[in-house]
Protein backbone atom coordinates (compact mmCIF):
# COMPACT_ATOMS: atom_id res chain seq x y z
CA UNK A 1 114.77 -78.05 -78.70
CA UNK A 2 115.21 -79.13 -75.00
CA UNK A 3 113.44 -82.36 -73.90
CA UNK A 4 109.38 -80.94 -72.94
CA UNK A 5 109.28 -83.66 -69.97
CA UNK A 6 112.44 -82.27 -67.93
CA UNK A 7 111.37 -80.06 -64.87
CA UNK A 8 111.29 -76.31 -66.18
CA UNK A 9 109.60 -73.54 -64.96
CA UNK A 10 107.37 -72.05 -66.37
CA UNK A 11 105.51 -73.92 -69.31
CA UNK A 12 103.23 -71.83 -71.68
CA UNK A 13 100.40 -71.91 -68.89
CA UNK A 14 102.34 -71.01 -66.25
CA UNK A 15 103.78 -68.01 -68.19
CA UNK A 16 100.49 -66.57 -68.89
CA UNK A 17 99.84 -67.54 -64.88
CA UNK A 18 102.56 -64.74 -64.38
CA UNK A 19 101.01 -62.06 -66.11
CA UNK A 20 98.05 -62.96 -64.35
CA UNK A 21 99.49 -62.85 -60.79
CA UNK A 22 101.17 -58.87 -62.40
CA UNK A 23 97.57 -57.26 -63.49
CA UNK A 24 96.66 -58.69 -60.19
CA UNK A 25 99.40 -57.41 -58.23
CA UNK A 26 98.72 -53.67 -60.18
CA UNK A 27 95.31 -53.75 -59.07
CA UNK A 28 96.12 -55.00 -55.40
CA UNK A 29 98.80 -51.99 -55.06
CA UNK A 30 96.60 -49.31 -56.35
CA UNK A 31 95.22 -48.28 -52.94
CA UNK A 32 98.69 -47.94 -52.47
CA UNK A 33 99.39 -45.47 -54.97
CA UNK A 34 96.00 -43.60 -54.26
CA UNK A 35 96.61 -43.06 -50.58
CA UNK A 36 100.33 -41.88 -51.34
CA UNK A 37 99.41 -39.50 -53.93
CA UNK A 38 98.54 -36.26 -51.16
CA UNK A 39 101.59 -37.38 -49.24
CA UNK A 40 104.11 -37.34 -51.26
CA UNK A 41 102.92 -36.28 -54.88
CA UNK A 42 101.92 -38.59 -57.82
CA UNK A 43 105.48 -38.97 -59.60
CA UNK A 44 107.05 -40.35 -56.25
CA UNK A 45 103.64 -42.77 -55.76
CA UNK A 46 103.88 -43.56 -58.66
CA UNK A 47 107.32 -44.75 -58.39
CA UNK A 48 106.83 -46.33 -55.04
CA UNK A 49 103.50 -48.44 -56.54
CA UNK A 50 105.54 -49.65 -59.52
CA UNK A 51 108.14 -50.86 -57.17
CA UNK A 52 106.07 -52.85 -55.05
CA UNK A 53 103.72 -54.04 -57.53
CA UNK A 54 106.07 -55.24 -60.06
CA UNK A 55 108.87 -55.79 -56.95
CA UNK A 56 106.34 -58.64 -55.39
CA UNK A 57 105.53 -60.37 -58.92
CA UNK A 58 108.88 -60.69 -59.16
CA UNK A 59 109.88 -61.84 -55.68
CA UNK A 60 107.04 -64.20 -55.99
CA UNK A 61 107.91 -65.99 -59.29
CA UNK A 62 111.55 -66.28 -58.40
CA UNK A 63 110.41 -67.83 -55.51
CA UNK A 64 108.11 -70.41 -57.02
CA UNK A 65 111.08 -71.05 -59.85
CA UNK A 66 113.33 -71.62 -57.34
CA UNK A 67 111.39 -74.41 -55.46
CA UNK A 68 110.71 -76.27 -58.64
CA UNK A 69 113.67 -75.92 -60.29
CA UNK A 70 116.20 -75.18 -57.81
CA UNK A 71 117.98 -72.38 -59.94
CA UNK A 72 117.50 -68.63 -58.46
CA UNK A 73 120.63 -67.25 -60.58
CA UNK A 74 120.48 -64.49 -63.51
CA UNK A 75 123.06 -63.99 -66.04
CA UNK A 76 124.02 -60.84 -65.60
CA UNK A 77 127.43 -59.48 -67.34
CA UNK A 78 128.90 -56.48 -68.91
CA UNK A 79 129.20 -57.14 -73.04
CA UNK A 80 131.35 -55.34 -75.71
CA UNK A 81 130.63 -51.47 -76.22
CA UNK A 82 130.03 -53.00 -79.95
CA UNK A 83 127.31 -55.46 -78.96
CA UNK A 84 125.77 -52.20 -76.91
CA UNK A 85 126.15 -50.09 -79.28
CA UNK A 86 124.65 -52.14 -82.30
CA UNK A 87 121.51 -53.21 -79.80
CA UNK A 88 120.92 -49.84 -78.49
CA UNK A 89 120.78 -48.14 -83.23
CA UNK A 90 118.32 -51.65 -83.56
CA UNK A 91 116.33 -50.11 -80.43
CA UNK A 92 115.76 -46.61 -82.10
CA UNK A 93 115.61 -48.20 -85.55
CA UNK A 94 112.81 -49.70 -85.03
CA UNK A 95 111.00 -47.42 -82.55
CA UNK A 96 111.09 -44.61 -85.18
CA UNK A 97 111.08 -46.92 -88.46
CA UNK A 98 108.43 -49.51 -87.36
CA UNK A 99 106.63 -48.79 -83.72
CA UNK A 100 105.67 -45.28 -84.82
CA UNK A 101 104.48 -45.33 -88.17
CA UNK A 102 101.94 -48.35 -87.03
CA UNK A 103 101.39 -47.10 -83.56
CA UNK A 104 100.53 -43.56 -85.33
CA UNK A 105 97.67 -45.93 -88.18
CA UNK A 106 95.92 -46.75 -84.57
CA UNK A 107 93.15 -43.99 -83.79
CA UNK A 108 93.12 -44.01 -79.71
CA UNK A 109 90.11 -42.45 -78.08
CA UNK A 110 89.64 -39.65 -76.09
CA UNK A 111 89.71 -41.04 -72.69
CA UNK A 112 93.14 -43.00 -73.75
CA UNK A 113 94.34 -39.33 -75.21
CA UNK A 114 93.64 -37.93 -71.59
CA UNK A 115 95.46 -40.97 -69.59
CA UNK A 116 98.59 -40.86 -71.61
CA UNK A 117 98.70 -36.78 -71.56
CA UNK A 118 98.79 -37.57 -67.83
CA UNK A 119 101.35 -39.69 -68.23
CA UNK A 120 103.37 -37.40 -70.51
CA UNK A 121 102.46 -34.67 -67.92
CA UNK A 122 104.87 -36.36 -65.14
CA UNK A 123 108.49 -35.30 -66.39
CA UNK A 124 110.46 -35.63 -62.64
CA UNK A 125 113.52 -37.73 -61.48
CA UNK A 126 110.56 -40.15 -59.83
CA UNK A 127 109.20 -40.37 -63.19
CA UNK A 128 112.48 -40.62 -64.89
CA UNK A 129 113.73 -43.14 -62.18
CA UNK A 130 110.28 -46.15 -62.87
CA UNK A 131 110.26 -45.22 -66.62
CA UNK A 132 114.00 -45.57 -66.96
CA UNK A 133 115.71 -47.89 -64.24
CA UNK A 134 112.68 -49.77 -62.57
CA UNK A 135 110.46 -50.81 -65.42
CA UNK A 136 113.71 -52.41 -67.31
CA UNK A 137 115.36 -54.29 -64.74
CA UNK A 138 112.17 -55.34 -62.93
CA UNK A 139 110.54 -56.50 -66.46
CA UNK A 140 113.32 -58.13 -68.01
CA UNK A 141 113.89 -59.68 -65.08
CA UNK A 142 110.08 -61.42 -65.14
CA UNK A 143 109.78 -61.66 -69.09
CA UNK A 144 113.15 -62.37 -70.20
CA UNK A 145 114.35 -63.47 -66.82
CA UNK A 146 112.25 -66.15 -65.64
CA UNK A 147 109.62 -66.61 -68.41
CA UNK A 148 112.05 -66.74 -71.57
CA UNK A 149 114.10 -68.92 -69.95
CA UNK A 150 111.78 -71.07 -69.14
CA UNK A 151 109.98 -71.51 -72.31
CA UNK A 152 113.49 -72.07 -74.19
CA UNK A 153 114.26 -75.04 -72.25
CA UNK A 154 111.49 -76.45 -73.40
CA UNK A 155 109.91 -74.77 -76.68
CA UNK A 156 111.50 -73.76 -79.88
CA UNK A 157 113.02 -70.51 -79.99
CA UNK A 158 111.06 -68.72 -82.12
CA UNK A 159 108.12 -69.90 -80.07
CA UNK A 160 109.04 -69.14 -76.75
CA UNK A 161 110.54 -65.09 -77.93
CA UNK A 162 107.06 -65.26 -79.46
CA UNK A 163 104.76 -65.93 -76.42
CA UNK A 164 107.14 -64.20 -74.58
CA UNK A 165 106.89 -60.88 -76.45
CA UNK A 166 103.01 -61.47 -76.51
CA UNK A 167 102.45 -61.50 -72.94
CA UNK A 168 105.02 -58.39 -72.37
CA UNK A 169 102.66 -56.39 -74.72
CA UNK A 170 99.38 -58.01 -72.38
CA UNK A 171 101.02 -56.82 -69.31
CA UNK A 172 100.59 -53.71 -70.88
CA UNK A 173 97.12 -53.40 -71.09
CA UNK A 174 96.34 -51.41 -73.97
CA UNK A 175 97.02 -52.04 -77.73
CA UNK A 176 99.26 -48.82 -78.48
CA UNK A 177 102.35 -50.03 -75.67
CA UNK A 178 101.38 -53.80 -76.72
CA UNK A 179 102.54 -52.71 -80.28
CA UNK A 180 105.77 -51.29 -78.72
CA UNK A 181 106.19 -54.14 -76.02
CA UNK A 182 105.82 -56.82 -78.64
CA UNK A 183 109.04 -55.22 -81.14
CA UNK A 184 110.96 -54.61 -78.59
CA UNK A 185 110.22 -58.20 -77.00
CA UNK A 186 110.89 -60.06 -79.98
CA UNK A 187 114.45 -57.66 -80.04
CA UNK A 188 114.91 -58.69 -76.39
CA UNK A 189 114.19 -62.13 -76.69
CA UNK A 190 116.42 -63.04 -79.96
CA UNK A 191 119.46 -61.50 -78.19
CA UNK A 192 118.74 -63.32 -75.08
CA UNK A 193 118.83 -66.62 -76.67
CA UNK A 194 121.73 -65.74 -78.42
CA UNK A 195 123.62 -64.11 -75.56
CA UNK A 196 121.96 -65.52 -72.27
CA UNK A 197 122.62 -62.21 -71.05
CA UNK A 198 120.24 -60.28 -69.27
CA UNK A 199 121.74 -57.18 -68.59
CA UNK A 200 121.69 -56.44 -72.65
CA UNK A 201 117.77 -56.71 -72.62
CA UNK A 202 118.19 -54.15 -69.84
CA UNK A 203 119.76 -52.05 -71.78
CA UNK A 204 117.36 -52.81 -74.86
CA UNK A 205 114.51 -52.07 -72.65
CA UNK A 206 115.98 -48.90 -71.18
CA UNK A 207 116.97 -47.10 -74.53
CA UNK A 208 113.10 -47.29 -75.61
CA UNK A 209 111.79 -46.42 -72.34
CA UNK A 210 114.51 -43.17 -72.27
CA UNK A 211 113.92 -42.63 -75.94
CA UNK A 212 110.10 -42.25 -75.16
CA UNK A 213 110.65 -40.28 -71.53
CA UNK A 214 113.22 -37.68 -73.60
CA UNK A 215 110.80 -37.68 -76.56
CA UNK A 216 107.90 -35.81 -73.60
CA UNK A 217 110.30 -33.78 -72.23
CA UNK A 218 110.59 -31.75 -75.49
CA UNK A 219 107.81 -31.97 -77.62
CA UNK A 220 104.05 -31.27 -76.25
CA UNK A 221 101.90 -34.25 -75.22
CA UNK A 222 98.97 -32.49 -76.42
CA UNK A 223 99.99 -32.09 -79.96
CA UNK A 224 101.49 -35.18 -79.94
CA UNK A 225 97.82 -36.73 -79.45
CA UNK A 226 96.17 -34.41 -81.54
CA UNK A 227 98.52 -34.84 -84.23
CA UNK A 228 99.52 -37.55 -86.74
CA UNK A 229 103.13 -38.51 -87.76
CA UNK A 230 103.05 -36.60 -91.41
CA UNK A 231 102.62 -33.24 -88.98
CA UNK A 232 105.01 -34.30 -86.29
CA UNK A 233 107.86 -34.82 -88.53
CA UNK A 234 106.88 -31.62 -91.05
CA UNK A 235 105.44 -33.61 -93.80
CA UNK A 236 105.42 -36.61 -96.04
CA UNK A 237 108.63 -36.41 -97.59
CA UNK A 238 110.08 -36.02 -93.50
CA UNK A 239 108.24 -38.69 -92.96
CA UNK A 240 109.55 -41.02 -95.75
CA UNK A 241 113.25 -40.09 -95.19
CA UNK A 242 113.09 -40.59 -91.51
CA UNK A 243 111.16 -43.66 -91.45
CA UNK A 244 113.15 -45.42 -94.12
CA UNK A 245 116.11 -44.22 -92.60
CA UNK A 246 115.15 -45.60 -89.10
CA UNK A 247 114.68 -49.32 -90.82
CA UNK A 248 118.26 -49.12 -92.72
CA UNK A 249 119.88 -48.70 -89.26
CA UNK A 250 117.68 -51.51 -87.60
CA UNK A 251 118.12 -53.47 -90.40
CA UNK A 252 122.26 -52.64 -90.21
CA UNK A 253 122.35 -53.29 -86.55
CA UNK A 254 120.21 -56.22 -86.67
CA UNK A 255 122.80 -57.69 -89.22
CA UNK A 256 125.52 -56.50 -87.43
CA UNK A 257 124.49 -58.13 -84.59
CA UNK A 258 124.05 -61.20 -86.27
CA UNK A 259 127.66 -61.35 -87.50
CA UNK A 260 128.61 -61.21 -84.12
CA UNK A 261 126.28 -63.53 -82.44
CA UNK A 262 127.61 -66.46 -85.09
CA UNK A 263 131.45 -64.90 -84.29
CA UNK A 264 130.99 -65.63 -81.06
CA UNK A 265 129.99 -69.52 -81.46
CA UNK A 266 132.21 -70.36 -84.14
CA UNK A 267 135.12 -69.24 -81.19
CA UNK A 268 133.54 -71.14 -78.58
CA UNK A 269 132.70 -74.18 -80.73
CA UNK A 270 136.67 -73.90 -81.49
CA UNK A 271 137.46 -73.54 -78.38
CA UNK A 272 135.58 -76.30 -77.03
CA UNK A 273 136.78 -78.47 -79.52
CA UNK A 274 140.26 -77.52 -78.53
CA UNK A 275 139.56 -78.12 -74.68
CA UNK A 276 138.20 -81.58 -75.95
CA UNK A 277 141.33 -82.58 -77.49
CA UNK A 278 143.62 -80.90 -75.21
CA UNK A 279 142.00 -83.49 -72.74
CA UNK A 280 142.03 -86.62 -75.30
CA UNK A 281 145.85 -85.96 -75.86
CA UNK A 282 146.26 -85.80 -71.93
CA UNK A 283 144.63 -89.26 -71.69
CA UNK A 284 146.97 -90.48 -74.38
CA UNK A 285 149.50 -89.94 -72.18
CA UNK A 286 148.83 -91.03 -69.65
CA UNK A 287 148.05 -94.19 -71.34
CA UNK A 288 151.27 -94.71 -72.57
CA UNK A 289 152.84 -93.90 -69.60
């Protein structure tokens, strides 16, 4: 664990500060998206308010990391097709093997039914394009970004990909995404400690969201709510194969990924102890010289 009295930003209070200053931002910008919505249809206002809602929380907090830390940098880097690959089967493993099954034990009432049919109702490229491309990089970028990395310079791990995941799932505001949030959080976070790489969390965050946004473009949002998961999937036995079959491949990947993740620091503990005594024979020499 990093020392708790070197200047980080942002402690546990500060974190849940941030997801303060978000719900505040998405009720500042809804004005916004109400006067757009004649002009230029509710899909592309929609679009537009995400942007600048979730745009200005993040401008914001990189801006107050930045003065009290100094650092304004993201690591941001292409990784292996494996590593891709092996996060993106852990994504859909556990969507259909562990988010579902719960999310489909939570009864939802009808005025939640009606928002989310709306939801399901707006299919479009602007839809596709906040769902898809804004909502991962914009979120990552705050949750895994800026308050992950924060809290791991000064919490444990398992702590700070804890409160992490918990206050993606409040930024959320309702229980069935904070489900969803919170798995896919906890994915999110463990590869970010392990990797430090943000665009992988990205691409964590982006196979769920497209996952879900495919998922309403062909089956009915209606039936969906009206239905539970034993009728979705054509019975209990459907149910059964295809959930258990959804946790082997998480549970593969996951494993997978952990092989990987150690694979990795074994090489670079070698090859930092080989830089170390490259540099101690160097000095040898120099010595006798």
């Amino acid at each position: 664990m990093t020392d708790p009295t070197s200047k980080n930003y942002p402690n546990v209070a500060q974190s849940f500060g941030i997801v303060g200053i978000a719900i505040l931002a998405m009720i500042v910008f809804t004005p916004v998206n109400i006067f757009l919505n004649d002009l230029i249809g509710k899909e592309a206002s929609m679009f537009v308010y995400y942007v600048l809602s979730m745009g200005s929380v993040f401008w914001l907090v990189d801006r107050m990391r930045w003065k009290l830390t100094g650092e304004s940098l993201y690591s941001v880097g292409m990784d292996s097709t494996k590593i891709i690959a092996l996060v993106s089967v852990a994504v859909l493993g556990i969507q259909f093997g562990l988010v579902s099954p719960i999310i489909s034990l939570m009864p939802m009432p009808e005025f939640m039914q009606k928002i989310f049919m709306e939801l399901a109702g707006q299919n479009g490229i602007f839809s596709m394009l906040t769902i898809v491309i804004a909502a991962p990089i914009l979120e990552e970028l705050i949750f895994r970004g800026i308050i992950l990395d924060g809290l791991l310079k000064k919490y444990s791990p398992i702590k700070s990909i804890l409160i992490s995941s918990a206050l993606f799932g409040i930024v959320h505001l309702n229980p069935w995404q904070f489900v969803t949030a919170m798995a896919i959080g906890i994915l999110s976070g463990w590869v970010y400690y392990k990797t430090h790489n943000l665009l992988l969390c990205i691409i964590i965050h982006l196979v769920n969201n497209l996952s879900a946004f495919a998922s309403m473009q062909f089956m009915d949002a209606e039936e969906m709510m009206n239905s539970d998961l034993t009728e979705q999937y054509g019975g209990l036995m459907n149910v059964i194969i295809i959930t258990a079959g959804a946790l082997v491949l998480a549970g593969s990947a996951l494993a997978l990924l952990h092989y990987e993740f150690k694979k990795r620091e074994i090489n670079d503990m070698s090859n930092h102890d080989d830089s170390v005594g490259s540099g101690e024979s160097a000095l040898d020499d120099n010595t006798l010289s």
